[in-house]
PDB file of N, CA and C in Angstrom:
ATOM      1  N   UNK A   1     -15.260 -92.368   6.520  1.00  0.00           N
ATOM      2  CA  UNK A   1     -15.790 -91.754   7.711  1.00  0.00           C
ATOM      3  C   UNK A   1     -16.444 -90.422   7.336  1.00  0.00           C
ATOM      4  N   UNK A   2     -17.546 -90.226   7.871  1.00  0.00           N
ATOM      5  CA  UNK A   2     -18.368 -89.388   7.446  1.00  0.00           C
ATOM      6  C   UNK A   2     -17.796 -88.039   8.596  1.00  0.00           C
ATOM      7  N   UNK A   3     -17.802 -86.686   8.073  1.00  0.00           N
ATOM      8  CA  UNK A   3     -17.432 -85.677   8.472  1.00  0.00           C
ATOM      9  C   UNK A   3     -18.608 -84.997   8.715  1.00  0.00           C
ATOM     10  N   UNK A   4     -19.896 -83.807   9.582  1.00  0.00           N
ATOM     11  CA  UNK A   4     -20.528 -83.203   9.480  1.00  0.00           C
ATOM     12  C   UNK A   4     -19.800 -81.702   8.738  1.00  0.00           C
ATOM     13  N   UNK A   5     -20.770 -81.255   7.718  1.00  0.00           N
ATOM     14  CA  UNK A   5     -19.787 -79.928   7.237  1.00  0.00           C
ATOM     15  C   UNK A   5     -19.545 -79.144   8.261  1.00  0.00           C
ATOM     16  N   UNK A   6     -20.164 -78.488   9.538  1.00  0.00           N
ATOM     17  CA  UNK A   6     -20.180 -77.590  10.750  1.00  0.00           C
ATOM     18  C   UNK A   6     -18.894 -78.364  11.547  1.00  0.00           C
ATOM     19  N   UNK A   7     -18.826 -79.091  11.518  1.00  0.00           N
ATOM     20  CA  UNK A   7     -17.370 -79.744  12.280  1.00  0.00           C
ATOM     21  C   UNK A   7     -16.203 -79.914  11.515  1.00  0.00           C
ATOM     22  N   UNK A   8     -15.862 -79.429  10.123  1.00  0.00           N
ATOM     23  CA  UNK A   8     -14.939 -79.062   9.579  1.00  0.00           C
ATOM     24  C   UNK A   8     -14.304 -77.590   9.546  1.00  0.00           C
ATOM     25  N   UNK A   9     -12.767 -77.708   9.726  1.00  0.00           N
ATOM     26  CA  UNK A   9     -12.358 -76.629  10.091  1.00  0.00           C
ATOM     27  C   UNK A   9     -11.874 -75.988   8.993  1.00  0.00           C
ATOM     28  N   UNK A  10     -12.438 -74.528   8.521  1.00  0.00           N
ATOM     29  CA  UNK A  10     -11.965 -73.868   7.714  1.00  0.00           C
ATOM     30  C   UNK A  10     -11.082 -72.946   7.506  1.00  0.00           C
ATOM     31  N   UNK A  11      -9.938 -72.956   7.360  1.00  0.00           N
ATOM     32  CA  UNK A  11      -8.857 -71.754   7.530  1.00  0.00           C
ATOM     33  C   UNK A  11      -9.035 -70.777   6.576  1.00  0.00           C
ATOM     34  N   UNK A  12      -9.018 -69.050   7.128  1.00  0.00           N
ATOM     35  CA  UNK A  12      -8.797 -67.720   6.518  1.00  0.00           C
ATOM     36  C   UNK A  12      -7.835 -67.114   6.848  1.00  0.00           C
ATOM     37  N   UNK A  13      -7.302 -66.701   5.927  1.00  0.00           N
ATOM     38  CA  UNK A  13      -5.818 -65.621   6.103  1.00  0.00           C
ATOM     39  C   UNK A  13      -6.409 -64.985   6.964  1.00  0.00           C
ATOM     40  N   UNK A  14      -5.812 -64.200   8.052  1.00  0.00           N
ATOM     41  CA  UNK A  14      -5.273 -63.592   9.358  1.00  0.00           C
ATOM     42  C   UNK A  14      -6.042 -61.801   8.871  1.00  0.00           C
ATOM     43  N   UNK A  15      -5.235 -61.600   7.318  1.00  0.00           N
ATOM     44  CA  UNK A  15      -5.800 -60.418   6.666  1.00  0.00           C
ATOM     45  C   UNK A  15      -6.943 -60.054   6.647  1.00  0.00           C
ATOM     46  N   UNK A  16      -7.933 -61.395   6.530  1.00  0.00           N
ATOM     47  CA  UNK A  16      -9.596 -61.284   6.235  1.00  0.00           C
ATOM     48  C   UNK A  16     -10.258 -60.983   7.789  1.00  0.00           C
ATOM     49  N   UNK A  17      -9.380 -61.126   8.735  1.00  0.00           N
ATOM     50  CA  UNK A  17     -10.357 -61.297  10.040  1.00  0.00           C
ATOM     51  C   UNK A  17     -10.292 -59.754  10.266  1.00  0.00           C
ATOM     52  N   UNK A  18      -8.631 -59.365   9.656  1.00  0.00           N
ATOM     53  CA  UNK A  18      -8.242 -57.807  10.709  1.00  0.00           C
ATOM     54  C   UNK A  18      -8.978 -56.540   9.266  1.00  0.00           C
ATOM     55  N   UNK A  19      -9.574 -57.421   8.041  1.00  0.00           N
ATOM     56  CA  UNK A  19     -10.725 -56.591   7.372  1.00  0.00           C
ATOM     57  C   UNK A  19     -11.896 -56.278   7.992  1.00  0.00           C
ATOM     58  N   UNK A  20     -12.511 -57.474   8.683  1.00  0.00           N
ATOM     59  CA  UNK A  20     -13.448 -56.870   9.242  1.00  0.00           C
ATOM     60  C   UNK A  20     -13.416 -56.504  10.693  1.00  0.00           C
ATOM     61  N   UNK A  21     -12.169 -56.831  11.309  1.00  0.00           N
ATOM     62  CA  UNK A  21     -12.194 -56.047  12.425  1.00  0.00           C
ATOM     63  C   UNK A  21     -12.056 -54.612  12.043  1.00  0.00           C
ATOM     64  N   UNK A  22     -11.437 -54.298  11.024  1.00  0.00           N
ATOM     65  CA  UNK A  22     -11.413 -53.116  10.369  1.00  0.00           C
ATOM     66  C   UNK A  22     -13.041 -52.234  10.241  1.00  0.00           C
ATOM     67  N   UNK A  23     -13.949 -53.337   9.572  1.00  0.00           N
ATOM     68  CA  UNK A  23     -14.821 -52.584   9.442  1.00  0.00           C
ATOM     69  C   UNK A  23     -15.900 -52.732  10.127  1.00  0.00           C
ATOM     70  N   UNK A  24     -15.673 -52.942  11.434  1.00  0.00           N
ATOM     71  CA  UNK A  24     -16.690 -53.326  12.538  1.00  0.00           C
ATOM     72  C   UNK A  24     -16.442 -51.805  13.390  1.00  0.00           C
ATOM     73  N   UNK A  25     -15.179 -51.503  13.179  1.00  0.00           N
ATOM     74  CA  UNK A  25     -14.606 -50.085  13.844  1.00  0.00           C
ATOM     75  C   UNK A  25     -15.201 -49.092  12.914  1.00  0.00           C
ATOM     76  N   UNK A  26     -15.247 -48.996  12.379  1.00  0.00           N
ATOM     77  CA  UNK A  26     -15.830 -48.383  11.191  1.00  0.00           C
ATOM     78  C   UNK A  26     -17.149 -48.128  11.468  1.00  0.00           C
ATOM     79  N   UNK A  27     -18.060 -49.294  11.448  1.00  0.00           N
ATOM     80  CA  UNK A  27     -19.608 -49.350  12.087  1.00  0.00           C
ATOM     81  C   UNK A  27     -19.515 -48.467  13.319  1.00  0.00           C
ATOM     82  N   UNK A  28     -18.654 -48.966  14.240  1.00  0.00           N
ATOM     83  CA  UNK A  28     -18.702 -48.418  15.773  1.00  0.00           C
ATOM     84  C   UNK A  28     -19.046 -46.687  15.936  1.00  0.00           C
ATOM     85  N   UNK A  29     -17.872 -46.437  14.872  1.00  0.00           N
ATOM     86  CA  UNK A  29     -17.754 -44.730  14.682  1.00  0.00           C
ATOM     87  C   UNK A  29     -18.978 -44.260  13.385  1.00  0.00           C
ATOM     88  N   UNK A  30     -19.303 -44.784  12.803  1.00  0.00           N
ATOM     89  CA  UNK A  30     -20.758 -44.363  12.446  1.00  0.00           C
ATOM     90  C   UNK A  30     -21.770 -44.213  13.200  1.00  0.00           C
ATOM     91  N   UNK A  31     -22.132 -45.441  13.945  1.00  0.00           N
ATOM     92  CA  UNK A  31     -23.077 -45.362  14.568  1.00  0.00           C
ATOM     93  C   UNK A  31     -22.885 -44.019  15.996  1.00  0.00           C
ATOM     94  N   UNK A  32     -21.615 -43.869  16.290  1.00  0.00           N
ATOM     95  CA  UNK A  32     -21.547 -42.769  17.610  1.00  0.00           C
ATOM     96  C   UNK A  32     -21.731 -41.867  16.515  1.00  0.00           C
ATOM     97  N   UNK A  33     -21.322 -41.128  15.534  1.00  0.00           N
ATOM     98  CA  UNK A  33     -21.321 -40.419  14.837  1.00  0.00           C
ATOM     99  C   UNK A  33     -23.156 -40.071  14.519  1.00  0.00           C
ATOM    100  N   UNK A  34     -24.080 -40.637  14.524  1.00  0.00           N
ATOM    101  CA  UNK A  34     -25.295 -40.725  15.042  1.00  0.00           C
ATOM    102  C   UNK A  34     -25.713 -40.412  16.020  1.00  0.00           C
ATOM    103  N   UNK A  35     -25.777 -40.915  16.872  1.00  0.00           N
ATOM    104  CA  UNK A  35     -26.065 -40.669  18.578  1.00  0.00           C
ATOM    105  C   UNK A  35     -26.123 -39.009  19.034  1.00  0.00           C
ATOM    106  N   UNK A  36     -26.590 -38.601  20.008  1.00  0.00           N
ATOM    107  CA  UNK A  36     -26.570 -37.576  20.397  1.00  0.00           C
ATOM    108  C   UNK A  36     -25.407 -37.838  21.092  1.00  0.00           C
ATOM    109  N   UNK A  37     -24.676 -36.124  21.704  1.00  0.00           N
ATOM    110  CA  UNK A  37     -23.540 -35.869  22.520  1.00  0.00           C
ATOM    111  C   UNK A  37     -24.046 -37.007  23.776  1.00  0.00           C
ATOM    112  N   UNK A  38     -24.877 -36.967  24.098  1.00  0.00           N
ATOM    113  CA  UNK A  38     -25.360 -37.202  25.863  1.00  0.00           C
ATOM    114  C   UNK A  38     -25.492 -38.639  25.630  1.00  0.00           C
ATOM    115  N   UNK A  39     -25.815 -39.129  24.521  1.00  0.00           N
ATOM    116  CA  UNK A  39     -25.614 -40.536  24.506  1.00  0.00           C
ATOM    117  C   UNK A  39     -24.912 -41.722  23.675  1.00  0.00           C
ATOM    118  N   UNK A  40     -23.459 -40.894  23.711  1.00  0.00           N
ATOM    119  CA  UNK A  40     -22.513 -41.715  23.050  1.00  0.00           C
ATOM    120  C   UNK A  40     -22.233 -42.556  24.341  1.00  0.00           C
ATOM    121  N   UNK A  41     -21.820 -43.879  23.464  1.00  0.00           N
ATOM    122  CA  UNK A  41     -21.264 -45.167  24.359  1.00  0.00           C
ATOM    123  C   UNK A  41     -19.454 -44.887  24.645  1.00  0.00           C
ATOM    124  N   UNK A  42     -19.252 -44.160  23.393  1.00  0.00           N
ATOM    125  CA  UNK A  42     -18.319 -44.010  23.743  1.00  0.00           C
ATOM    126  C   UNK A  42     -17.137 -42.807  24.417  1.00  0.00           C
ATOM    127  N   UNK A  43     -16.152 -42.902  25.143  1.00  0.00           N
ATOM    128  CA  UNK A  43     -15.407 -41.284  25.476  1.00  0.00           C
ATOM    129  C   UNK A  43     -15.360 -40.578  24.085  1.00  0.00           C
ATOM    130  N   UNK A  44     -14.905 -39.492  24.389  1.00  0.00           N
ATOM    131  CA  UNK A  44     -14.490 -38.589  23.911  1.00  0.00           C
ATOM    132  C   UNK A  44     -12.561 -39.267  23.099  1.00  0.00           C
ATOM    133  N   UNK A  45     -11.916 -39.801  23.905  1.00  0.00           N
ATOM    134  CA  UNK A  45     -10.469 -40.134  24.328  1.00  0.00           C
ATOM    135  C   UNK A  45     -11.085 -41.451  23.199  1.00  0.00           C
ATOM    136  N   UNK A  46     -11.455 -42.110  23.487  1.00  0.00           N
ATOM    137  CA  UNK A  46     -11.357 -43.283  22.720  1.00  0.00           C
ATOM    138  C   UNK A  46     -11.772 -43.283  21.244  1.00  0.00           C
ATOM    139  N   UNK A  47     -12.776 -42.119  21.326  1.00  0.00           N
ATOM    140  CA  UNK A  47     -13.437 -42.302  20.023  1.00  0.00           C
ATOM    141  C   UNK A  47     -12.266 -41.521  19.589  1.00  0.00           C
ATOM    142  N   UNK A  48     -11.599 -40.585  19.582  1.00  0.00           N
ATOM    143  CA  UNK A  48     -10.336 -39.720  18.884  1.00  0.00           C
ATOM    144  C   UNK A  48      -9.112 -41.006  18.716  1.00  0.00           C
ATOM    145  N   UNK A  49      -8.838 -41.915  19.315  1.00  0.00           N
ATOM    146  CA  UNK A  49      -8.572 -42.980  19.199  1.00  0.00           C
ATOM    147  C   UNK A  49      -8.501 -43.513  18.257  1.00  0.00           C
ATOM    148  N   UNK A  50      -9.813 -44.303  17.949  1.00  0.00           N
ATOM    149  CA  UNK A  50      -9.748 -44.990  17.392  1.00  0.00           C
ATOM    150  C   UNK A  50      -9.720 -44.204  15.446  1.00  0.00           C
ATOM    151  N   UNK A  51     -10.270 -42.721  15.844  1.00  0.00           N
ATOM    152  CA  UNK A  51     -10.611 -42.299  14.368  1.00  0.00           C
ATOM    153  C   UNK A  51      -9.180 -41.749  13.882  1.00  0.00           C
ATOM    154  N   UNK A  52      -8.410 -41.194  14.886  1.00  0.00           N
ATOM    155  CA  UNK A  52      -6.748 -40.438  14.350  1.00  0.00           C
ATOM    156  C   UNK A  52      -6.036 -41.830  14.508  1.00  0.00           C
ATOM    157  N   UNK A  53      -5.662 -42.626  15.231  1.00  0.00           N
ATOM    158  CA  UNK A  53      -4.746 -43.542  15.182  1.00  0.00           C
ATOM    159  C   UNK A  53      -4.919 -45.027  14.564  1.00  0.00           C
ATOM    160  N   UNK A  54      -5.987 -46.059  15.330  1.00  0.00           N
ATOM    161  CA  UNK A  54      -6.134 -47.346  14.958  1.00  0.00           C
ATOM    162  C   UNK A  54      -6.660 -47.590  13.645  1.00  0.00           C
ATOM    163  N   UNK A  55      -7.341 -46.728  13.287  1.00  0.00           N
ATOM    164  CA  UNK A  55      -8.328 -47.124  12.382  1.00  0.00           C
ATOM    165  C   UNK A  55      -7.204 -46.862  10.765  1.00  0.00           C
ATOM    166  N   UNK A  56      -6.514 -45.423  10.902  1.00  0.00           N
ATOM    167  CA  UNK A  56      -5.836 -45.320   9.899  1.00  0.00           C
ATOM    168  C   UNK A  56      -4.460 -45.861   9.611  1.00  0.00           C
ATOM    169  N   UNK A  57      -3.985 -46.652  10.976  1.00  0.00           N
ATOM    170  CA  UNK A  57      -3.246 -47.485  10.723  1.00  0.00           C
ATOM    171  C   UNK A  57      -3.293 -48.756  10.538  1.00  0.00           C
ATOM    172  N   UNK A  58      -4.728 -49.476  10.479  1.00  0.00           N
ATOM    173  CA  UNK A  58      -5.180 -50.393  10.452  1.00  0.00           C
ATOM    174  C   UNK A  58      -4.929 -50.471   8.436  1.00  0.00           C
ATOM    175  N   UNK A  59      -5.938 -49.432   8.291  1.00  0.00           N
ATOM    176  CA  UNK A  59      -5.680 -49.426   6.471  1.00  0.00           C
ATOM    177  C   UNK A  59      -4.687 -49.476   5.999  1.00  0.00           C
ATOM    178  N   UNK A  60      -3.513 -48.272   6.676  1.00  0.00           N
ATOM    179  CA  UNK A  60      -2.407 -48.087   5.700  1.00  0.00           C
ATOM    180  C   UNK A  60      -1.821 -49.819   5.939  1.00  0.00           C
ATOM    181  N   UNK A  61      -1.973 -50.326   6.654  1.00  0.00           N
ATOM    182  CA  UNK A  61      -0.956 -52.255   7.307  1.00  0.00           C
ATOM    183  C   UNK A  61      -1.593 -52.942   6.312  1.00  0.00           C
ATOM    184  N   UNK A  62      -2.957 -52.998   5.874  1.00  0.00           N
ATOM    185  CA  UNK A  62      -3.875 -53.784   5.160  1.00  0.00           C
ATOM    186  C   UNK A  62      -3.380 -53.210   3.574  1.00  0.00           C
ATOM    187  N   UNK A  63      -2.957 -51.924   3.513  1.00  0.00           N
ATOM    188  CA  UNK A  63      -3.410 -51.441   1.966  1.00  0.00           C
ATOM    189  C   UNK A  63      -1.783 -51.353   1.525  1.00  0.00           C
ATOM    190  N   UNK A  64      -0.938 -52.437   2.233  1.00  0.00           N
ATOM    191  CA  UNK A  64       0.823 -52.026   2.193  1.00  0.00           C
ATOM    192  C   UNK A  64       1.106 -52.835   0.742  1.00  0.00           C
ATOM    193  N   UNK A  65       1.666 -52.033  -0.030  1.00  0.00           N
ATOM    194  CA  UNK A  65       2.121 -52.758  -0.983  1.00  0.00           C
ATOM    195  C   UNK A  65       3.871 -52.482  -1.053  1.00  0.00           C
ATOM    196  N   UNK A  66       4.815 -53.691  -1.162  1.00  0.00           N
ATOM    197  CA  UNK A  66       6.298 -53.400  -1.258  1.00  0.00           C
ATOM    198  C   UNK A  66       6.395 -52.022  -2.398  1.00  0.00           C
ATOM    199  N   UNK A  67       7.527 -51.375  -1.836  1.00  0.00           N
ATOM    200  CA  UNK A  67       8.164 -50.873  -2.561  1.00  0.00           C
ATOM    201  C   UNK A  67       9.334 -51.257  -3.727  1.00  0.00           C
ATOM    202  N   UNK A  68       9.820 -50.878  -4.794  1.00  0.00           N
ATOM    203  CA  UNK A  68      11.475 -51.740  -5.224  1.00  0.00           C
ATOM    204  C   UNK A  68      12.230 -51.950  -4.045  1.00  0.00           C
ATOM    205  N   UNK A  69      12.146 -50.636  -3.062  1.00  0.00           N
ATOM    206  CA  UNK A  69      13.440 -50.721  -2.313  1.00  0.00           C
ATOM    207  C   UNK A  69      13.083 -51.956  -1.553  1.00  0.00           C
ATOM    208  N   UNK A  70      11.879 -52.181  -1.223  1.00  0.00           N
ATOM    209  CA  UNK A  70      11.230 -53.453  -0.094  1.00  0.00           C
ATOM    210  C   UNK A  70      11.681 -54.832  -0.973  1.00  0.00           C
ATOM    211  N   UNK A  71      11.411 -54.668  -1.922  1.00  0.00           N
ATOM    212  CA  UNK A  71      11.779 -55.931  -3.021  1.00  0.00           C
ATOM    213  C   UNK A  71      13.403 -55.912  -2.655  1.00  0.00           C
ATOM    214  N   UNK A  72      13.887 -55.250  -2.880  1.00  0.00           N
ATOM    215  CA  UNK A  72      15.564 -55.366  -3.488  1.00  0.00           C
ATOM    216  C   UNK A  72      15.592 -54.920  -4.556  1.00  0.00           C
ATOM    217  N   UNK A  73      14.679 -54.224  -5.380  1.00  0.00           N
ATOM    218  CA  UNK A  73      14.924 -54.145  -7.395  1.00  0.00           C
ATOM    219  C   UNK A  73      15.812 -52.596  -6.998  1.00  0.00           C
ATOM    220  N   UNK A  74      17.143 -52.927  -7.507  1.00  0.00           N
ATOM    221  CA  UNK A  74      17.768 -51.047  -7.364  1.00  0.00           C
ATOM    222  C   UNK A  74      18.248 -51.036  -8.608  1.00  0.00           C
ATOM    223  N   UNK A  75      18.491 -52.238  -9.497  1.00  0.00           N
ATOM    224  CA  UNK A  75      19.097 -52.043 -10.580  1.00  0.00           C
ATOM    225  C   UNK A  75      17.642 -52.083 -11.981  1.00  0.00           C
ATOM    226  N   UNK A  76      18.186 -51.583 -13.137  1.00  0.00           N
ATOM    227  CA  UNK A  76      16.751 -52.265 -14.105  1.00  0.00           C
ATOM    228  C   UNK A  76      16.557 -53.541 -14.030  1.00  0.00           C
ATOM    229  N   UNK A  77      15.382 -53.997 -14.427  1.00  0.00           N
ATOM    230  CA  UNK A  77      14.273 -54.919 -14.781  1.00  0.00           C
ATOM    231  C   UNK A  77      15.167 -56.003 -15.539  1.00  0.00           C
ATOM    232  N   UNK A  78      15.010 -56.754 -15.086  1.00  0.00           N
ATOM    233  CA  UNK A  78      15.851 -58.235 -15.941  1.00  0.00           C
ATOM    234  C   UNK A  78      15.417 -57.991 -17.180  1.00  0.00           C
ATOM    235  N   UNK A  79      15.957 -58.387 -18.143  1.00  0.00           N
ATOM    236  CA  UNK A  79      16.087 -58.527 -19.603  1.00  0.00           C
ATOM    237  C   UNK A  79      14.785 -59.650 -19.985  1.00  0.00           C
ATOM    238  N   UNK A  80      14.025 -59.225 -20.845  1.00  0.00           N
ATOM    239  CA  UNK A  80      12.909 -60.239 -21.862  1.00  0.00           C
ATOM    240  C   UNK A  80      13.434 -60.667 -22.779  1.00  0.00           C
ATOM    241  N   UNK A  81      12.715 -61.787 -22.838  1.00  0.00           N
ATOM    242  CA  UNK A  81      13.452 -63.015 -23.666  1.00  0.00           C
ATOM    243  C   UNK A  81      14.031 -62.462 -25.238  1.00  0.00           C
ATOM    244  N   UNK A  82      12.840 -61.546 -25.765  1.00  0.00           N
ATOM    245  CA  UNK A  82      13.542 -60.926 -26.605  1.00  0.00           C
ATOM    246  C   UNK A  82      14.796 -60.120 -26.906  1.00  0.00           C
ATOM    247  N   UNK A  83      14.774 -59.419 -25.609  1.00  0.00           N
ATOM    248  CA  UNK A  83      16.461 -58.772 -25.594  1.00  0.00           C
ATOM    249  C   UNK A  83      17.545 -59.635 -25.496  1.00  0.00           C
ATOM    250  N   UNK A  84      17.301 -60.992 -24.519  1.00  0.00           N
ATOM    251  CA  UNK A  84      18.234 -61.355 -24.380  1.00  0.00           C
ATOM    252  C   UNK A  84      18.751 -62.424 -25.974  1.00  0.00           C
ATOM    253  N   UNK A  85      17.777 -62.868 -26.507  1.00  0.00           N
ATOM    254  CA  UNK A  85      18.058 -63.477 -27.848  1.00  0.00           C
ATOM    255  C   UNK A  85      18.912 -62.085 -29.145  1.00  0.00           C
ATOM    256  N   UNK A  86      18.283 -61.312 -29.013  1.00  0.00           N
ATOM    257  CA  UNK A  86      18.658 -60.425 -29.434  1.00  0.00           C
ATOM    258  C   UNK A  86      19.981 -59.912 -29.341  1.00  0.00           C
ATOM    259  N   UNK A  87      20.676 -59.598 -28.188  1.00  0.00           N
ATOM    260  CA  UNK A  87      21.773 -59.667 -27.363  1.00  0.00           C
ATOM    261  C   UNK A  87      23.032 -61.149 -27.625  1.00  0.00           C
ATOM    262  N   UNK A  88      22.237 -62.140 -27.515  1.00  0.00           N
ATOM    263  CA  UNK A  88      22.809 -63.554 -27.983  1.00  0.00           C
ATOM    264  C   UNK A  88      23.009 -63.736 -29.284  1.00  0.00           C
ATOM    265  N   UNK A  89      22.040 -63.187 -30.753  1.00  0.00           N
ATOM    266  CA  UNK A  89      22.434 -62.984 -31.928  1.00  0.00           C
ATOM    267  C   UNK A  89      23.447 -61.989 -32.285  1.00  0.00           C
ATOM    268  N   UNK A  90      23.785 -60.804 -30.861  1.00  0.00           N
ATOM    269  CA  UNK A  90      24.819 -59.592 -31.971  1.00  0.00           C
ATOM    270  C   UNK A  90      26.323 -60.232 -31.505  1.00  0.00           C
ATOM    271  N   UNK A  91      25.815 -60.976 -30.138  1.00  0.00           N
ATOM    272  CA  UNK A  91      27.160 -61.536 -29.779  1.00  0.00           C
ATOM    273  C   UNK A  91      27.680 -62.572 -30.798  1.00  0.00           C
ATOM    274  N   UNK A  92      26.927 -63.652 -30.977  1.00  0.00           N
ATOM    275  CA  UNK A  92      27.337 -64.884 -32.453  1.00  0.00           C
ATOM    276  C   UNK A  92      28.008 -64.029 -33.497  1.00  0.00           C
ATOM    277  N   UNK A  93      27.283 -63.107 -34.019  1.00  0.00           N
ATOM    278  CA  UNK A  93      27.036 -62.958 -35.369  1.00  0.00           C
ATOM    279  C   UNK A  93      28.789 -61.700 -35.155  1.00  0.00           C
ATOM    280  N   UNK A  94      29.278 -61.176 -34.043  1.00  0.00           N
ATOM    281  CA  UNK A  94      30.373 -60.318 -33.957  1.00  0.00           C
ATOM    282  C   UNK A  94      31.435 -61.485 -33.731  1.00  0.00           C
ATOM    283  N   UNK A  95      31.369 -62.914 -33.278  1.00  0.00           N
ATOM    284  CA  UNK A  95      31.976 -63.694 -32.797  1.00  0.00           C
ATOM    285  C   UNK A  95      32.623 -64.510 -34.092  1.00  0.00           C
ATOM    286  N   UNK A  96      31.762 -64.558 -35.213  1.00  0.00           N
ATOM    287  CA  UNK A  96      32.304 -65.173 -36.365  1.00  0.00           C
ATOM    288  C   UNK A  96      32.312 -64.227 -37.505  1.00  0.00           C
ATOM    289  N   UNK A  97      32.250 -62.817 -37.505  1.00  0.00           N
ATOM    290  CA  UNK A  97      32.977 -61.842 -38.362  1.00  0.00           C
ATOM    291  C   UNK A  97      34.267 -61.338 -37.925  1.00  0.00           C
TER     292      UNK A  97
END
């Protein structure tokens, strides 16, 4: 059965949409940032809005990377294969002296 490509549905992470809703806000406040006083589209109230609150909490949600504490890591870093062979040879080698 033949599919048209325009009638197939393509899924994007949730992240990619609230990027460019991100940077459509972005456009918005450039372009007022242009405009004369007398002919901004937008308030006063909204545009402080969107530039102190939404916009920079929009980034910091988008730009979140875990912390250890967010992970769970409180103790060191699991052991590499080398330590742990290493570790496994002093144990043998104390086990039959």
């Amino acid at each position: 059965m033949y599919i048209p490509f325009n009638a197939m549905k393509i899924t994007t992470h949730e992240s990619v949409h609230l990027q460019r809703i991100l940077s459509d806000l972005k456009a918005v406040i450039e372009r007022e940032n242009k405009r004369h006083q007398m002919d901004e589209h937008l308030t006063s109230s909204m545009r402080s809005l969107l530039e102190d609150e939404i916009i920079p909490q929009l980034e910091n949600e988008l730009d979140w990377e875990p912390s250890d504490a967010d992970l769970g890591v409180t103790s060191e870093p699991p052991m590499t294969m080398d330590e742990m062979h290493k570790r496994a040879y002093e144990e043998k080698r104390m086990a039959w002296s």
